[in-house]
N, C-alpha and C. Protein backbone atom coordinates (compact mmCIF):
# COMPACT_ATOMS: atom_id res chain seq x y z
N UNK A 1 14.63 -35.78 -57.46
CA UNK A 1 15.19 -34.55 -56.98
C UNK A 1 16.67 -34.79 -56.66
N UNK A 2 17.49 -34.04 -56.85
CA UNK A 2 19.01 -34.30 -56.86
C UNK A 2 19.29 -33.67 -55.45
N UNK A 3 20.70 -34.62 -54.97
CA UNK A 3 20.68 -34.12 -53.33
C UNK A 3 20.79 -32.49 -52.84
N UNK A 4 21.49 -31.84 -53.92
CA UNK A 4 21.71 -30.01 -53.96
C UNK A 4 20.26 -29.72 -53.63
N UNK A 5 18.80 -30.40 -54.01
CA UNK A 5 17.53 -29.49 -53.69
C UNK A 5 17.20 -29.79 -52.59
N UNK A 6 17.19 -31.57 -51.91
CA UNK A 6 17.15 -31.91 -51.50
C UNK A 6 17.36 -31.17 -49.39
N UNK A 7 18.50 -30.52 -50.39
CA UNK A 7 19.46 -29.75 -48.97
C UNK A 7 18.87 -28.37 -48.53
N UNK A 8 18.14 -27.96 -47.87
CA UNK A 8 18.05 -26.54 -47.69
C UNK A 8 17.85 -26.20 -46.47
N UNK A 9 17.89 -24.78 -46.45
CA UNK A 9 18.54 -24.26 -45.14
C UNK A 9 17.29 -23.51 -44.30
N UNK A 10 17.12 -23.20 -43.40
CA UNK A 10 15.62 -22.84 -42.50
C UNK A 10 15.07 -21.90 -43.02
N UNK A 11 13.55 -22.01 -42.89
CA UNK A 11 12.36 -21.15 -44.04
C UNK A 11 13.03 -19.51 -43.46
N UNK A 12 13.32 -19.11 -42.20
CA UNK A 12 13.60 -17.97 -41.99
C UNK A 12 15.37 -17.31 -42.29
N UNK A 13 15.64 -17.55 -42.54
CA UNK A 13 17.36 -17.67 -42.97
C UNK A 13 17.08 -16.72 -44.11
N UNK A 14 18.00 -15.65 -43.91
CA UNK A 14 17.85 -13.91 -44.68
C UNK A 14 18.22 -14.69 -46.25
N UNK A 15 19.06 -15.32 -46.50
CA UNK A 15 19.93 -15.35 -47.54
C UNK A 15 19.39 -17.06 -48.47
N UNK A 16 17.81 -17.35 -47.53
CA UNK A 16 17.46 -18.41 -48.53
C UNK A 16 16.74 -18.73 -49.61
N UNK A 17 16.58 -16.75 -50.45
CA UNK A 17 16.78 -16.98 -51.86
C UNK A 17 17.87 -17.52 -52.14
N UNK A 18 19.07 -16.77 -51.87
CA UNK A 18 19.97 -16.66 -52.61
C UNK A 18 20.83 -18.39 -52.93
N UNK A 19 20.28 -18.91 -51.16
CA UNK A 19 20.08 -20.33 -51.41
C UNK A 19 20.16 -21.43 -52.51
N UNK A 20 18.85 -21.16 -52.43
CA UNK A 20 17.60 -22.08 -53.68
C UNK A 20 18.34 -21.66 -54.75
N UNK A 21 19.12 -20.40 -54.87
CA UNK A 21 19.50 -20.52 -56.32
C UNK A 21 21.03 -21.21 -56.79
N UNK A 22 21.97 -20.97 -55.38
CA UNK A 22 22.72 -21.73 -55.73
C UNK A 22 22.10 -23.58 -55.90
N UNK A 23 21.29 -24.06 -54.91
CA UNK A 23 21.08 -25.06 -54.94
C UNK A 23 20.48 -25.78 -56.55
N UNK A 24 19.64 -24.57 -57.23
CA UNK A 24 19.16 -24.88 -58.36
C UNK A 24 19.85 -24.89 -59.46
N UNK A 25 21.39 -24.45 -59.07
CA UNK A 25 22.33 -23.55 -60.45
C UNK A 25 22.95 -25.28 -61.23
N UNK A 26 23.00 -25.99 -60.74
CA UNK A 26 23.92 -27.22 -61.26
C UNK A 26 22.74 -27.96 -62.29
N UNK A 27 21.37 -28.18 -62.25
CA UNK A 27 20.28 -28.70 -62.23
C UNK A 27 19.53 -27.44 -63.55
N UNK A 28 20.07 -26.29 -63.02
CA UNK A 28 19.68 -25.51 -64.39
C UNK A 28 20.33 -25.38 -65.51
N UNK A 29 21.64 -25.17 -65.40
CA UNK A 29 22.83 -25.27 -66.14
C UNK A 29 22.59 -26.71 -66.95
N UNK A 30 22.31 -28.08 -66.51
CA UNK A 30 21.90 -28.89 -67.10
C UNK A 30 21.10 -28.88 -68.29
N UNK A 31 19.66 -28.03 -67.88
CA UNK A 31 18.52 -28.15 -68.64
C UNK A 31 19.26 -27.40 -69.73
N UNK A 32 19.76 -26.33 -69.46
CA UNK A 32 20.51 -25.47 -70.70
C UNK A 32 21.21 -25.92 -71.74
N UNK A 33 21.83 -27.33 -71.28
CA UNK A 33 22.53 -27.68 -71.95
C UNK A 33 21.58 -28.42 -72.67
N UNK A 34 20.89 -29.20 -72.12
CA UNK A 34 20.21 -30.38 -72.93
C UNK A 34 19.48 -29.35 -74.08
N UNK A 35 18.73 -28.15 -73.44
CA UNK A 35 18.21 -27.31 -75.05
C UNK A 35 19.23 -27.34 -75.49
N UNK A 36 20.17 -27.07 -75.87
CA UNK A 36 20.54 -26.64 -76.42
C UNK A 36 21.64 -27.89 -77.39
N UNK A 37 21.72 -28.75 -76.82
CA UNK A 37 22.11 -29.48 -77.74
C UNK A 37 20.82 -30.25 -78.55
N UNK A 38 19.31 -29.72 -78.06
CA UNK A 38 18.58 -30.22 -79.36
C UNK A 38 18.37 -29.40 -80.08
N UNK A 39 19.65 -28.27 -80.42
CA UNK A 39 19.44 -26.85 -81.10
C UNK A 39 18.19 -25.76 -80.76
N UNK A 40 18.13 -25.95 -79.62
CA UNK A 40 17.26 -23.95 -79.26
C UNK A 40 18.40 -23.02 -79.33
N UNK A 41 18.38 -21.78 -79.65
CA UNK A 41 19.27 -21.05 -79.17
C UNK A 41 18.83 -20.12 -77.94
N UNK A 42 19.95 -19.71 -76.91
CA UNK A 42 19.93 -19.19 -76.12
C UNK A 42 18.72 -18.14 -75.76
N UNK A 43 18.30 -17.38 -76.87
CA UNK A 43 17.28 -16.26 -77.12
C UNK A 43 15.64 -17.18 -76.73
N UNK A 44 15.48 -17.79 -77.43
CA UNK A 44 14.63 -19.30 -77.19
C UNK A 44 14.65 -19.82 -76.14
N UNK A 45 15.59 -20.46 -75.51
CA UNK A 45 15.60 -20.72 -74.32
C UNK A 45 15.26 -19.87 -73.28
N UNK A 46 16.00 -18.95 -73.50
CA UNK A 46 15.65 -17.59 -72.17
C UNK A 46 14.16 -17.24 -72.16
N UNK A 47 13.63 -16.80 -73.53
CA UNK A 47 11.77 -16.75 -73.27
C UNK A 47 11.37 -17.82 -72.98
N UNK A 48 11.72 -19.34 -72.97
CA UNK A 48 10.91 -19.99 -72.67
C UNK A 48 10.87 -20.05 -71.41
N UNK A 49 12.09 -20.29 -70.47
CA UNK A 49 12.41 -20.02 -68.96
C UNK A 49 11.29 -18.84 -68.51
N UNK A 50 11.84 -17.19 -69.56
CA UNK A 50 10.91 -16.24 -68.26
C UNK A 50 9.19 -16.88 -68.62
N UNK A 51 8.60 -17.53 -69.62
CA UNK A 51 7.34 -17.59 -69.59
C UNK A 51 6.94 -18.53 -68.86
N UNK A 52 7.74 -19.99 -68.84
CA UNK A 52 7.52 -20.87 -67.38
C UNK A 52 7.37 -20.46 -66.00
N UNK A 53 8.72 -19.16 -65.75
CA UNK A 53 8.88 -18.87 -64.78
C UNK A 53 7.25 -18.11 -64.22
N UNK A 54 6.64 -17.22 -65.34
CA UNK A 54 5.88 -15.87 -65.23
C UNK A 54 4.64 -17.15 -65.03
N UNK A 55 4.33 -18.12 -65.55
CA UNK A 55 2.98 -19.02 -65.30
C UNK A 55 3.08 -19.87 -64.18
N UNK A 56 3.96 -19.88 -63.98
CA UNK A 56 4.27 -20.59 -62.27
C UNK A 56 4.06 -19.95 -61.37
N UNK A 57 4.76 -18.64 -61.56
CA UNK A 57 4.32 -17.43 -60.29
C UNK A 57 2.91 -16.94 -60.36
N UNK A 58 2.41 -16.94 -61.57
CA UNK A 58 0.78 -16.31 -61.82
C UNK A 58 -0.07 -17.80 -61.32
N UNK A 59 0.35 -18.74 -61.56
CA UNK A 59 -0.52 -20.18 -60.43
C UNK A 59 0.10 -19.97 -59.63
N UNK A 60 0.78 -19.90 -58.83
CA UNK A 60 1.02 -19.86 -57.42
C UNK A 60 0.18 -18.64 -56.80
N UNK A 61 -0.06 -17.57 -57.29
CA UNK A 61 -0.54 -16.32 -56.84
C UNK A 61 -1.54 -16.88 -56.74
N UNK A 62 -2.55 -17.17 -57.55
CA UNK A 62 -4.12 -17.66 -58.10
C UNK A 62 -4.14 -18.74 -56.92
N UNK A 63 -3.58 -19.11 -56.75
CA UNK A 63 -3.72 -20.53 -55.13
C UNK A 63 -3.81 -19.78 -53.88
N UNK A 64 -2.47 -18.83 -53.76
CA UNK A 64 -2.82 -18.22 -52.40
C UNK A 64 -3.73 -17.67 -52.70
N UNK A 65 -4.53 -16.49 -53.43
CA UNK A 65 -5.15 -15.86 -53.48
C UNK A 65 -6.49 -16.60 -52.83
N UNK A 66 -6.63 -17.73 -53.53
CA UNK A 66 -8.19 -18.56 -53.12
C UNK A 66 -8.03 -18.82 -51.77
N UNK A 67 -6.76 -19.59 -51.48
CA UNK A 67 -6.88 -19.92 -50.20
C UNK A 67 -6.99 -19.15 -49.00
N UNK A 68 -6.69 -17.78 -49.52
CA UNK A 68 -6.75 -16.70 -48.47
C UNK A 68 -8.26 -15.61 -48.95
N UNK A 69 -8.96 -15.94 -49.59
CA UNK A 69 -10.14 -15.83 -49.98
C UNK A 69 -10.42 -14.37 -50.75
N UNK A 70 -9.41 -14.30 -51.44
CA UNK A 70 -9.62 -12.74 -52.03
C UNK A 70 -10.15 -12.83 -53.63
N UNK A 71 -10.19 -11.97 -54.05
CA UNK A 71 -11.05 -11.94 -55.52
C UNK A 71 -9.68 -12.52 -56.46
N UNK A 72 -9.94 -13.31 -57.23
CA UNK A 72 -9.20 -14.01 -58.18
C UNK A 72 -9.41 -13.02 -59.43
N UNK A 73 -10.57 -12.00 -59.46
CA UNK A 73 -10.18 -11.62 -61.04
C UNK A 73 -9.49 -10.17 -60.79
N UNK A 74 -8.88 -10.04 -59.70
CA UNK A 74 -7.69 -8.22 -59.74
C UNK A 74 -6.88 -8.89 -60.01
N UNK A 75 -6.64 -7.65 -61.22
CA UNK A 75 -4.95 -7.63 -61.46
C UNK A 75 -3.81 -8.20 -60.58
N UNK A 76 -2.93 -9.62 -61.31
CA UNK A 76 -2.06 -9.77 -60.56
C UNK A 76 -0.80 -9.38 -60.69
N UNK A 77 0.33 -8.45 -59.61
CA UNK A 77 1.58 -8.02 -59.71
C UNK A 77 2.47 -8.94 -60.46
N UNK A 78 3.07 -8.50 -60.95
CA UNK A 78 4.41 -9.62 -61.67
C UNK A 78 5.12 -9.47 -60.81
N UNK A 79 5.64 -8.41 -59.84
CA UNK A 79 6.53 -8.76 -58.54
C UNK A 79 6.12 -9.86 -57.61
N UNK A 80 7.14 -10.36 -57.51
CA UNK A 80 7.66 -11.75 -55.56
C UNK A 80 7.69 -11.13 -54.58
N UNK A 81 7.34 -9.81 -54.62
CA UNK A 81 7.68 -9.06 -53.11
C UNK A 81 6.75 -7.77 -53.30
């Protein structure tokens, strides 16, 4: 983990999305590059990001959901909020 993630600021702090994303921006910008110098193009890259992003948030949902004991097979929101 690089020291930028490493660093973050209290779970209640209004502005610690906006945080995490500067903290993540140096570390993402990276990965971008590395696709892309093994030739993805940008279009490629970007679906692959939102579909990582969309199966990370749909397991994370599916975890709280169990752990807070609710039915795992309703429809889950694609909204974070």
């Amino acid at each position: 983990m690089t020291k930028a993630l490493a660093q973050n600021i209290c779970p209640d702090h209004r502005d610690r999305d906006l945080e995490c994303q500067r903290a993540m921006g140096d570390d993402f910008q990276l990965l971008i590059a590395v696709a892309e110098s093994e030739g993805w193009t940008w279009q490629e890259i970007a679906l692959a990001l939102l579909e990582l992003t969309e199966d990370y948030a749909t397991a994370r949902r599916v975890d709280a959901q169990m752990r807070e004991g609710a039915s795992v097979g309703l429809p889950i929101s694609k909204t974070l909020h």
